[in-house]
N, C-alpha and C. Protein backbone atom coordinates (compact mmCIF):
# COMPACT_ATOMS: atom_id res chain seq x y z
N UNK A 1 -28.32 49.82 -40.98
CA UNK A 1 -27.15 49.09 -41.44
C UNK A 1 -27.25 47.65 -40.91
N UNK A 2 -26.90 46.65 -41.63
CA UNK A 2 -27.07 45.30 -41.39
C UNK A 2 -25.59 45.04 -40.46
N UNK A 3 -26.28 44.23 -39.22
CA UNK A 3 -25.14 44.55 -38.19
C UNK A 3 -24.32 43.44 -38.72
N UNK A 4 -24.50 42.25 -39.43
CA UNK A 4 -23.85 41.19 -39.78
C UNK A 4 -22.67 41.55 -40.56
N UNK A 5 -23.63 42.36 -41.40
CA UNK A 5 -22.10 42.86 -42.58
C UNK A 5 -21.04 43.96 -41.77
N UNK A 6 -21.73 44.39 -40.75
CA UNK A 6 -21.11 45.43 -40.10
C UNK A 6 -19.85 44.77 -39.54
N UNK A 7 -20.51 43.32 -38.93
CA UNK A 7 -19.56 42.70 -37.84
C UNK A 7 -18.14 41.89 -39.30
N UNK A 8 -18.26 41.76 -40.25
CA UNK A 8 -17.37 41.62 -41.37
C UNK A 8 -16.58 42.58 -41.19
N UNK A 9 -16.93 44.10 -41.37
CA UNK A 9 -15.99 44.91 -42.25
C UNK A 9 -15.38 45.25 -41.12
N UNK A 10 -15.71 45.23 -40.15
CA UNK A 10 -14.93 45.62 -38.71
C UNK A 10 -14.33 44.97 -38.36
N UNK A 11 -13.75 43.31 -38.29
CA UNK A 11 -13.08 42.25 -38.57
C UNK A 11 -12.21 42.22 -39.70
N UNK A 12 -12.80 42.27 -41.05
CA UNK A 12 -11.73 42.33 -42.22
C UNK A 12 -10.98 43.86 -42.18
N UNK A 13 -11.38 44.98 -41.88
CA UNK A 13 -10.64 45.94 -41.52
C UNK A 13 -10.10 45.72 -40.69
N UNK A 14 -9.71 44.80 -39.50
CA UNK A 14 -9.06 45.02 -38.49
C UNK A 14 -7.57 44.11 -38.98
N UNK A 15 -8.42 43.16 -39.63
CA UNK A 15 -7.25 42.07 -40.30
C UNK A 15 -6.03 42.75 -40.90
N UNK A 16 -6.90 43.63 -41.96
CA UNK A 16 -5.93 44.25 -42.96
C UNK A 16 -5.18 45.25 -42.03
N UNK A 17 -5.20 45.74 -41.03
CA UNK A 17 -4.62 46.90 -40.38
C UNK A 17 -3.56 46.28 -39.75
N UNK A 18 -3.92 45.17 -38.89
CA UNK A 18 -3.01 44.03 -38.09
C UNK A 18 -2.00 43.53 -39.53
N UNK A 19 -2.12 43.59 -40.38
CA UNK A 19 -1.13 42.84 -41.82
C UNK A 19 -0.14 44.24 -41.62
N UNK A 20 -1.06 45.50 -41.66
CA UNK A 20 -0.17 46.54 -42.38
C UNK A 20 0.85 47.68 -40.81
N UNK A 21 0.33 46.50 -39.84
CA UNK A 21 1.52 47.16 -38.68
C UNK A 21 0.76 48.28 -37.91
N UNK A 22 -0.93 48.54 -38.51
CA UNK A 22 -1.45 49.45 -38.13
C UNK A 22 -2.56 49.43 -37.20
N UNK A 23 -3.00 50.11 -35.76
CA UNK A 23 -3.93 49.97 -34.72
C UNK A 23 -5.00 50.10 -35.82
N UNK A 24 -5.78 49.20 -35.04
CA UNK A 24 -6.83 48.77 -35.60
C UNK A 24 -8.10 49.49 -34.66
N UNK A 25 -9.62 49.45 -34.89
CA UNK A 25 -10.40 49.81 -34.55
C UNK A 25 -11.64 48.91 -33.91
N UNK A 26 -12.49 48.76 -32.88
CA UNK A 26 -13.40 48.48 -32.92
C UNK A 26 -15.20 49.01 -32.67
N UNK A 27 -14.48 50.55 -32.77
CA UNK A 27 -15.68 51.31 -32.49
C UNK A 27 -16.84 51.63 -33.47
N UNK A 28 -17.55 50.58 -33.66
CA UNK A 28 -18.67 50.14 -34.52
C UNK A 28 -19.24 51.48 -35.60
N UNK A 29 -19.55 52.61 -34.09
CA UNK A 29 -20.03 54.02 -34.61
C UNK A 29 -19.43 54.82 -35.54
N UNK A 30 -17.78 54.83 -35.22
CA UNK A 30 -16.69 55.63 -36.11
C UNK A 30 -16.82 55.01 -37.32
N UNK A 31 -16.68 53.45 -37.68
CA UNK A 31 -16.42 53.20 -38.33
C UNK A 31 -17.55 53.00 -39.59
N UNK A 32 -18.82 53.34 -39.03
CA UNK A 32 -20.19 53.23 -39.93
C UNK A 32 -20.16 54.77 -40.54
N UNK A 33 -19.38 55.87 -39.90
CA UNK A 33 -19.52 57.35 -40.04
C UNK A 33 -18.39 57.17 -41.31
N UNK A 34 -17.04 56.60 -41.12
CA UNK A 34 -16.52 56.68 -42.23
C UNK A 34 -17.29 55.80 -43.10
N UNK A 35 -17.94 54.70 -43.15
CA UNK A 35 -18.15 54.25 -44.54
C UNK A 35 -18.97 54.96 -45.22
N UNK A 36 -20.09 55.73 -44.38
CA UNK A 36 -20.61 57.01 -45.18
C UNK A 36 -20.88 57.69 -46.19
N UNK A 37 -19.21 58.10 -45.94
CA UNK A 37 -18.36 58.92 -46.69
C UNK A 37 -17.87 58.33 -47.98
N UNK A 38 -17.59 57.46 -48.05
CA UNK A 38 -17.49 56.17 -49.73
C UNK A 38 -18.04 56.27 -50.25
N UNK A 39 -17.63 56.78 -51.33
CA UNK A 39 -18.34 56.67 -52.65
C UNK A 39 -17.95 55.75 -53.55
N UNK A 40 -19.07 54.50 -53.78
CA UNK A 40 -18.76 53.32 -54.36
C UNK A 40 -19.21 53.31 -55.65
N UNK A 41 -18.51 53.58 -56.91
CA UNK A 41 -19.32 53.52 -58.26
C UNK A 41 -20.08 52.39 -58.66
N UNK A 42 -21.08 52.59 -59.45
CA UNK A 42 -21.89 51.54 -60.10
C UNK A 42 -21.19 51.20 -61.00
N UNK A 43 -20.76 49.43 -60.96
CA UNK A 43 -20.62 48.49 -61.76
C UNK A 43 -21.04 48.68 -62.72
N UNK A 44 -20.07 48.77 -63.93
CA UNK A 44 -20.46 48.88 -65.38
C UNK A 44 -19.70 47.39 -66.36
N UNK A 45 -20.23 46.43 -66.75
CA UNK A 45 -19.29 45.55 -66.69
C UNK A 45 -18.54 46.19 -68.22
N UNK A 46 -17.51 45.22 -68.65
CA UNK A 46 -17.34 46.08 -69.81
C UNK A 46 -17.55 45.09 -71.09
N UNK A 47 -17.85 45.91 -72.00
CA UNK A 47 -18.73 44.87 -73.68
C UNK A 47 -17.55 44.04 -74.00
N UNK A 48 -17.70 42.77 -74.65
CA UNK A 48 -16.91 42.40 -75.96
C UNK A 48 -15.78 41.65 -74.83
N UNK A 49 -16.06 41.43 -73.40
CA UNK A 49 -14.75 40.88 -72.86
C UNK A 49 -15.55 38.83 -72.55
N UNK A 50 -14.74 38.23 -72.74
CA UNK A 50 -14.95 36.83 -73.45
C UNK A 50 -14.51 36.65 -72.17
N UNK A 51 -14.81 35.59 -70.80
CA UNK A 51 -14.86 34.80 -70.00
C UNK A 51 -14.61 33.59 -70.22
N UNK A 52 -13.33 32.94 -70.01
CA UNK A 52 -12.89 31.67 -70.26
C UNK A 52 -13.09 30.80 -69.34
N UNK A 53 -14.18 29.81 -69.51
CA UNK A 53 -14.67 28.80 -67.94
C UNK A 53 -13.61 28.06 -67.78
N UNK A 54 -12.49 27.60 -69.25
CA UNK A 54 -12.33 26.17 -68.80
C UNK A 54 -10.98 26.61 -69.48
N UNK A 55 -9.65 25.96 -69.05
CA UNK A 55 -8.49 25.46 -70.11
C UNK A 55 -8.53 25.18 -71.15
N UNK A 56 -9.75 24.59 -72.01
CA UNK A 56 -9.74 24.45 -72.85
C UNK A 56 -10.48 25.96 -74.24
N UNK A 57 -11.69 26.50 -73.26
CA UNK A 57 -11.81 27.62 -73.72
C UNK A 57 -11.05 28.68 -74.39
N UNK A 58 -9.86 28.71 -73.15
CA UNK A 58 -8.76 29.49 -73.23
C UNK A 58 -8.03 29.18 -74.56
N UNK A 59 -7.45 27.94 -74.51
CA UNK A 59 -6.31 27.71 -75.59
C UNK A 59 -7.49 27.29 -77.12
N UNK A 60 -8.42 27.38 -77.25
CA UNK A 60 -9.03 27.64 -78.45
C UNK A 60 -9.48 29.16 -78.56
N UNK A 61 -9.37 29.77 -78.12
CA UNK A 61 -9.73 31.52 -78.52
C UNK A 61 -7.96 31.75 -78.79
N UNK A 62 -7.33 31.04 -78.99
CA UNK A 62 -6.10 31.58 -79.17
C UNK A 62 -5.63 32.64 -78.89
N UNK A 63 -5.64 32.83 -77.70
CA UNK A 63 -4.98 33.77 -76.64
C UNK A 63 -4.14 33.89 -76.04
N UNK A 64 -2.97 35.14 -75.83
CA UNK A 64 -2.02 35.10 -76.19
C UNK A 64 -1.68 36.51 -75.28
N UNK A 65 -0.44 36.10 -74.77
CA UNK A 65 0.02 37.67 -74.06
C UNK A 65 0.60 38.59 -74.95
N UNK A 66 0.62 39.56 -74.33
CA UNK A 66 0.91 40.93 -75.49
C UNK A 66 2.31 41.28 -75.06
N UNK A 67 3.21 40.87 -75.10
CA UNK A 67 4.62 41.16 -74.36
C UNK A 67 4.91 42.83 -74.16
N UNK A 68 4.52 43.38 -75.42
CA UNK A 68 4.51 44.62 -75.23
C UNK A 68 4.07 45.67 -73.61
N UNK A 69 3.05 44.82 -73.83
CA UNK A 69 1.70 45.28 -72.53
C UNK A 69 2.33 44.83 -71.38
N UNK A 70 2.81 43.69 -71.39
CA UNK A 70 3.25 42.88 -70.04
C UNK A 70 4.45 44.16 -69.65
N UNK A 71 5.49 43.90 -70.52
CA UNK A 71 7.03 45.16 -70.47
C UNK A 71 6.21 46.53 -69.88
N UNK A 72 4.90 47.12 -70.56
CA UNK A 72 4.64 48.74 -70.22
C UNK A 72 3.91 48.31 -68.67
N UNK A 73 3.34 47.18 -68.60
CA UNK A 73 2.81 47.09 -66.89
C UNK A 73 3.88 46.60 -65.63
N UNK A 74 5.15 46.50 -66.20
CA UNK A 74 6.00 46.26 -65.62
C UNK A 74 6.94 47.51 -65.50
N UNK A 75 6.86 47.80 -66.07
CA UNK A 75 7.23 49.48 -66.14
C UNK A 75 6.50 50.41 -65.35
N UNK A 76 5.53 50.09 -64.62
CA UNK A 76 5.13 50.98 -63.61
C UNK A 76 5.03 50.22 -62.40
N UNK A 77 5.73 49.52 -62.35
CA UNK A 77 6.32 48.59 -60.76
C UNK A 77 7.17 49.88 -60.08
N UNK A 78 7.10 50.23 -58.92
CA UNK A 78 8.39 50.50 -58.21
C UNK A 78 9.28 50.20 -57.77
N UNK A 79 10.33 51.18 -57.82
CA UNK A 79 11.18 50.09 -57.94
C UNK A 79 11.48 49.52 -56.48
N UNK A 80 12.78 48.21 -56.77
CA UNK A 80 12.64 47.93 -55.24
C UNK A 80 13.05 48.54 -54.31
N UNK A 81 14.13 49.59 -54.45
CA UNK A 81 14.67 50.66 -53.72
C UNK A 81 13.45 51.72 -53.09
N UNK A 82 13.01 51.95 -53.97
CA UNK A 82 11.29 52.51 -53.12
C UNK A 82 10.54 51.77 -52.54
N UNK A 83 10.64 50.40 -52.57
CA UNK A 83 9.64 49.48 -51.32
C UNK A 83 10.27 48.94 -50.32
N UNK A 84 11.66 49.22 -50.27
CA UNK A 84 12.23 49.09 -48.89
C UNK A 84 11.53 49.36 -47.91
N UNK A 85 11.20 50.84 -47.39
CA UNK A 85 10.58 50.52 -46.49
C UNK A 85 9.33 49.97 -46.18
N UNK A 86 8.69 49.45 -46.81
CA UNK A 86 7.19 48.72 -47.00
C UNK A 86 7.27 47.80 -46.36
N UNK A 87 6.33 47.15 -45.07
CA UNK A 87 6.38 46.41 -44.25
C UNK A 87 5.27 45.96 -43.89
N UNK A 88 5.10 44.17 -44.24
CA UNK A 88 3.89 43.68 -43.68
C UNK A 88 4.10 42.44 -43.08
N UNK A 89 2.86 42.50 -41.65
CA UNK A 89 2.99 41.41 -40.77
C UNK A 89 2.25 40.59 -40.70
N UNK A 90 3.03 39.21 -41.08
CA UNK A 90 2.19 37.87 -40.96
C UNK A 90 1.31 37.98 -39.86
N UNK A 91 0.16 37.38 -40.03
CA UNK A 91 -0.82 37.13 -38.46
C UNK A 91 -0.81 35.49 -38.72
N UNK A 92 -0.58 35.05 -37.07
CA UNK A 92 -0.30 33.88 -36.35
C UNK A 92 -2.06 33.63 -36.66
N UNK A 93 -2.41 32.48 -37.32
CA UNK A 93 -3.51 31.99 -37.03
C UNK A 93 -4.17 30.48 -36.55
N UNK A 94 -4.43 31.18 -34.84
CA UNK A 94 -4.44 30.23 -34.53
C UNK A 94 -6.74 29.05 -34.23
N UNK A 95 -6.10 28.06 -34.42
CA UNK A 95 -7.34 27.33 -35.03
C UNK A 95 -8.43 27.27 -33.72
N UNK A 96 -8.03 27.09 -32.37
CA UNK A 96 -9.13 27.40 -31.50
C UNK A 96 -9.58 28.56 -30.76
N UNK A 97 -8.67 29.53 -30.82
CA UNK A 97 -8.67 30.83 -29.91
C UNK A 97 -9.88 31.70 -31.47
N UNK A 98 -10.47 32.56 -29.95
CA UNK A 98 -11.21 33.38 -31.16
C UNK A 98 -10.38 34.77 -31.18
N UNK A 99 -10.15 34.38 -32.28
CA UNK A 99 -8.61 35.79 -32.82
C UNK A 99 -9.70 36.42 -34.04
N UNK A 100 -9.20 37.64 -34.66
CA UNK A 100 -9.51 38.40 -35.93
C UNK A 100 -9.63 37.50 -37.01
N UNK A 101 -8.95 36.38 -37.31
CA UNK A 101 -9.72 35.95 -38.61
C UNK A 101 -11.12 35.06 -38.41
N UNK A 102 -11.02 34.43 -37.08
CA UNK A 102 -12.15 34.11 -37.18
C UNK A 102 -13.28 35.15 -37.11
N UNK A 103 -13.21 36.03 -35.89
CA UNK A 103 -14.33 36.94 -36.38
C UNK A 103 -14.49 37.49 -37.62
N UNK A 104 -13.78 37.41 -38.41
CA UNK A 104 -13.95 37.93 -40.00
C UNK A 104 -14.58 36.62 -40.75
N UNK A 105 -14.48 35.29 -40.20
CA UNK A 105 -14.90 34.39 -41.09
C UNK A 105 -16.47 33.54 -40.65
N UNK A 106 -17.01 34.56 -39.18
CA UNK A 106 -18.06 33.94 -38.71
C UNK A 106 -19.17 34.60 -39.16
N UNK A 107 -18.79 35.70 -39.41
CA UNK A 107 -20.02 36.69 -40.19
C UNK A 107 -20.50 36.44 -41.82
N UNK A 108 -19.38 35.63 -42.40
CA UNK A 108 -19.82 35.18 -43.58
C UNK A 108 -20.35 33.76 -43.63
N UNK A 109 -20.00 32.63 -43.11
CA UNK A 109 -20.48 31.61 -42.54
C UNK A 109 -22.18 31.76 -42.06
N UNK A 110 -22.60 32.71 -41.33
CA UNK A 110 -23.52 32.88 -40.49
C UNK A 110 -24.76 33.38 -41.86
N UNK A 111 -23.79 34.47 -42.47
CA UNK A 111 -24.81 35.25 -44.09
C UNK A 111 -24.90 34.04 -44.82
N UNK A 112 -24.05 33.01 -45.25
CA UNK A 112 -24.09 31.80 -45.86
C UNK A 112 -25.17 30.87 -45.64
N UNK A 113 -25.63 30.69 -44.26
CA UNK A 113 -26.17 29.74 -43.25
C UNK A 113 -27.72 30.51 -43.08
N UNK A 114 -28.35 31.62 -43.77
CA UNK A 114 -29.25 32.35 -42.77
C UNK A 114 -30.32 31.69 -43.98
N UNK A 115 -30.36 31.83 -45.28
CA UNK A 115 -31.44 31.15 -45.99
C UNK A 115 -31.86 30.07 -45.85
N UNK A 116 -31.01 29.45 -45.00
CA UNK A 116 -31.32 27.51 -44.95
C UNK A 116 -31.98 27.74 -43.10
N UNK A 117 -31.86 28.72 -42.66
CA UNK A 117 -32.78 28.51 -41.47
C UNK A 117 -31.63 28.32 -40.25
N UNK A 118 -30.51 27.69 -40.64
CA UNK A 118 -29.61 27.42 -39.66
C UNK A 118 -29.11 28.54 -38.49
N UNK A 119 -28.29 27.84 -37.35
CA UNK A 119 -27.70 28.69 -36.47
C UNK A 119 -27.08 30.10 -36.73
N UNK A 120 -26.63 30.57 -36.22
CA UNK A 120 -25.82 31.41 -36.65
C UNK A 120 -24.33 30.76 -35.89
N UNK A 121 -23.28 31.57 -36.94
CA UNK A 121 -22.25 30.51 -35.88
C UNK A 121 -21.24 32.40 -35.04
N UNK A 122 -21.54 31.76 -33.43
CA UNK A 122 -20.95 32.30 -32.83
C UNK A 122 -19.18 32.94 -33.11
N UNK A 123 -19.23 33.66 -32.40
CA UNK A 123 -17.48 34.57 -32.50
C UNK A 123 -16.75 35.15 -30.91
């Protein structure tokens, strides 16, 4: 296992746990045993779907929301009485201390930085 990406998902998992109010992990081993267990499907992209680069792309394919579609995907919102209790916590991010987002943002920096020969940047 590539320890770089390792040192990501153990950082961005920790992030998302710290958002969702939940102890977080740093035991490298547990957490390589659950990814394991994931089963990640193969990317199938799908035919006939048109990629709009630009604003202008867009408004010449004359494209257009389906109100219908919008109303039936809004229709499976919950409601807000069921997300009452749903609770998430801002994280304080601060710019010199080495806190969780930076370790989540030095491991991609560092994968960014490794073809050009450069440092790696510390955490």
């Amino acid at each position: 296992m590539n320890a770089l990406h390792m040192d990501y998902v153990v950082a961005a998992a920790n992030l998302f746990a710290q958002t969702y109010g939940i102890k977080g992990s740093q035991d490298r081993d547990q957490i390589a045993e659950l990814l394991k267990n994931i089963k990640v499907p193969t990317f199938t992209p799908k035919s006939g779907v048109k990629i709009h680069v630009s604003d202008q792309d867009l408004q010449n394919s004359n494209a257009s929301l389906d109100d219908s579609r919008l109303e039936e995907l809004k229709s499976t919102l919950p409601s807000l009485e069921a997300l009452s209790t749903f609770r998430m916590y801002p994280i304080e991010f601060e710019k010199v201390a080495v806190v969780p987002h930076v370790k989540s943002i030095s491991p991609s920096l560092t994968e960014k930085l490794a073809p050009l020969s450069l440092l790696t940047v510390p955490f």
